[in-house]
Protein backbone atom coordinates (compact mmCIF):
# COMPACT_ATOMS: atom_id res chain seq x y z
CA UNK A 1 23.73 94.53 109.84
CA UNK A 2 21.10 91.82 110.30
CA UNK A 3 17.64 92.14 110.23
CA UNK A 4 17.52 93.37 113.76
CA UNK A 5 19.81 95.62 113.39
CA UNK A 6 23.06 93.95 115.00
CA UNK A 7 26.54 93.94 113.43
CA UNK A 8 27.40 90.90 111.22
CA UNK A 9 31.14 91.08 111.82
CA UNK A 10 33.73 92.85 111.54
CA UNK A 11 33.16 96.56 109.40
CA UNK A 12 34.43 96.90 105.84
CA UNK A 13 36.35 99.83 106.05
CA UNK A 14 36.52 102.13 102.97
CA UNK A 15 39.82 104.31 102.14
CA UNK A 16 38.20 107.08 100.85
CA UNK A 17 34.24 108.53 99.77
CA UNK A 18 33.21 106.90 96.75
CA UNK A 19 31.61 109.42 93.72
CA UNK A 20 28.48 107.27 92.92
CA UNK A 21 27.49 104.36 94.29
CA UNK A 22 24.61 101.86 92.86
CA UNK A 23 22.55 99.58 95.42
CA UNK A 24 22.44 95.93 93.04
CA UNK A 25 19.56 93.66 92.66
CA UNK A 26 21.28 90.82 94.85
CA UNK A 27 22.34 93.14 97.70
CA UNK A 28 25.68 94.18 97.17
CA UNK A 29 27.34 97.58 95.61
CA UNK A 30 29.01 98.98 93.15
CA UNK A 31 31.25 101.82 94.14
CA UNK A 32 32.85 104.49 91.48
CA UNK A 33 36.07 105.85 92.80
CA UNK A 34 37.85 108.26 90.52
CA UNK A 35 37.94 106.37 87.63
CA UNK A 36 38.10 103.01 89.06
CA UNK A 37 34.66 100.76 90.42
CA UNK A 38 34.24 98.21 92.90
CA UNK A 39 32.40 95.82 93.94
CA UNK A 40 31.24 95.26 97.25
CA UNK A 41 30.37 91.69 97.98
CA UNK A 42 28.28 91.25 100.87
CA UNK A 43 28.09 87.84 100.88
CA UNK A 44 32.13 87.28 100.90
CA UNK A 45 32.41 90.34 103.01
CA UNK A 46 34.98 92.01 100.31
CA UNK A 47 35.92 94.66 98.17
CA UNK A 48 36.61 93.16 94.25
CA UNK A 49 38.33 95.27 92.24
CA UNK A 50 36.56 95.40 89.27
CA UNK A 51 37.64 97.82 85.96
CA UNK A 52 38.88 101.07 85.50
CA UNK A 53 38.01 103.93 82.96
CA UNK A 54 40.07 105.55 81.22
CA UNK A 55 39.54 107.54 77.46
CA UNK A 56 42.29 107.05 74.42
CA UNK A 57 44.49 110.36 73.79
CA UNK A 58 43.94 110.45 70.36
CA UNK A 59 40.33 110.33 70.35
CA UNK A 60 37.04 110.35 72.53
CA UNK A 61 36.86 106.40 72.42
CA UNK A 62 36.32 105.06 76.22
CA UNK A 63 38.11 102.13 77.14
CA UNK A 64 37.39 99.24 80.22
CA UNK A 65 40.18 97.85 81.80
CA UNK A 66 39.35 95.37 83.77
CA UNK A 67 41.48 95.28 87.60
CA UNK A 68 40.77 91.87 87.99
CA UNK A 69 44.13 89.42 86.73
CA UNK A 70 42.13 86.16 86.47
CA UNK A 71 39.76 87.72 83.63
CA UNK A 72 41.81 85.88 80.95
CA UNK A 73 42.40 89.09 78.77
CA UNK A 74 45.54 90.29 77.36
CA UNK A 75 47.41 93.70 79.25
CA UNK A 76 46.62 96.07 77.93
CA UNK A 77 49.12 99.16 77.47
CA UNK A 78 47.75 102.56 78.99
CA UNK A 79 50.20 104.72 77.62
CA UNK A 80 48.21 106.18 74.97
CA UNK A 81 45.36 105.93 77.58
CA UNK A 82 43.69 109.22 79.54
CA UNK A 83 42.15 108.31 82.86
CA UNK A 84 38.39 109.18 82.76
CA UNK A 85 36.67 110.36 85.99
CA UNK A 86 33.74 108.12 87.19
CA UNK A 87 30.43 108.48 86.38
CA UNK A 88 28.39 111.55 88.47
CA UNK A 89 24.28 111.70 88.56
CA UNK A 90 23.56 108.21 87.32
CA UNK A 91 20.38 107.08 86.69
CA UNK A 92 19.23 103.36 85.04
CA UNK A 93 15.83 102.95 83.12
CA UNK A 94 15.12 99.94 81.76
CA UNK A 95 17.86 98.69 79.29
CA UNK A 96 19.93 102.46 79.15
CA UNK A 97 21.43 104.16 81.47
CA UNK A 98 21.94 108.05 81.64
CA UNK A 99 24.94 110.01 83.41
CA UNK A 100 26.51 113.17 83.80
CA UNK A 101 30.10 113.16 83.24
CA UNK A 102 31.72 116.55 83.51
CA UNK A 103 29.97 118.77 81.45
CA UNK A 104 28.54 115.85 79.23
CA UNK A 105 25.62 113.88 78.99
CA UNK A 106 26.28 110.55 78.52
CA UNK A 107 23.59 107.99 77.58
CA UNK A 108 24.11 104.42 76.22
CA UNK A 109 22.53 100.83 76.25
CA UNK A 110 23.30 98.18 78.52
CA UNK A 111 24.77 94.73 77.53
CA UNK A 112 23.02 91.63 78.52
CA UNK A 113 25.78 90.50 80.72
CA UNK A 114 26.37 93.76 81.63
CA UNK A 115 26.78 94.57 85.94
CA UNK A 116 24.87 97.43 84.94
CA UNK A 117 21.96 95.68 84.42
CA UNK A 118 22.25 94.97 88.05
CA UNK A 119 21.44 98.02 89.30
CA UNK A 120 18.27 98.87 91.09
């Protein structure tokens, strides 16, 4: 919506309730599905896939794989790969960011050119 409250388009339509969402410092959102995230871009009025979580069988090393095909990295094999539920009770302060994740607490810094450091 605009500023007076009218509709600026059509409505993005979303399949399904996302788990956590994050409000970002240039307007748009980050949605956790599952274990996937999104992006939703205001601006371009779409939905960018974005990475998906997922934790290695043999041990409790996470693992980003990132949805988007463009990104330039290698694919990645997720055979050996667990898929790990998003993110629940999220919070950001300052340069770490603090999350409950089943039964865990999960705490960790943020990269400089991190989308996390996006969030509001």
């Amino acid at each position: 919506m605009d500023y007076n409250l009218q509709p600026l388009g059509e409505p993005i339509r979303l399949e399904r309730s996302p788990i956590i969402c994050f409000q970002l410092s240039d307007g748009n959102f980050l949605f956790g599905f599952d274990y996937s995230y999104v992006l939703l871009d205001k601006t371009q009025r779409v939905i960018v896939p974005l990475f998906a979580q997922f934790k290695q069988r043999s041990s409790n090393e996470y693992v980003e794989v990132v949805s988007n095909s463009d990104s330039g990295l290698e694919p990645r094999d997720t055979s050996k790969l667990v898929s790990m539920d998003s993110l629940q009770n999220a919070h950001r302060l300052g340069d770490f960011f603090f999350a409950l994740h089943g039964n865990h607490f999960i705490s960790f810094k943020i990269l400089e050119n991190s989308l996390f450091r996006n969030i509001i």
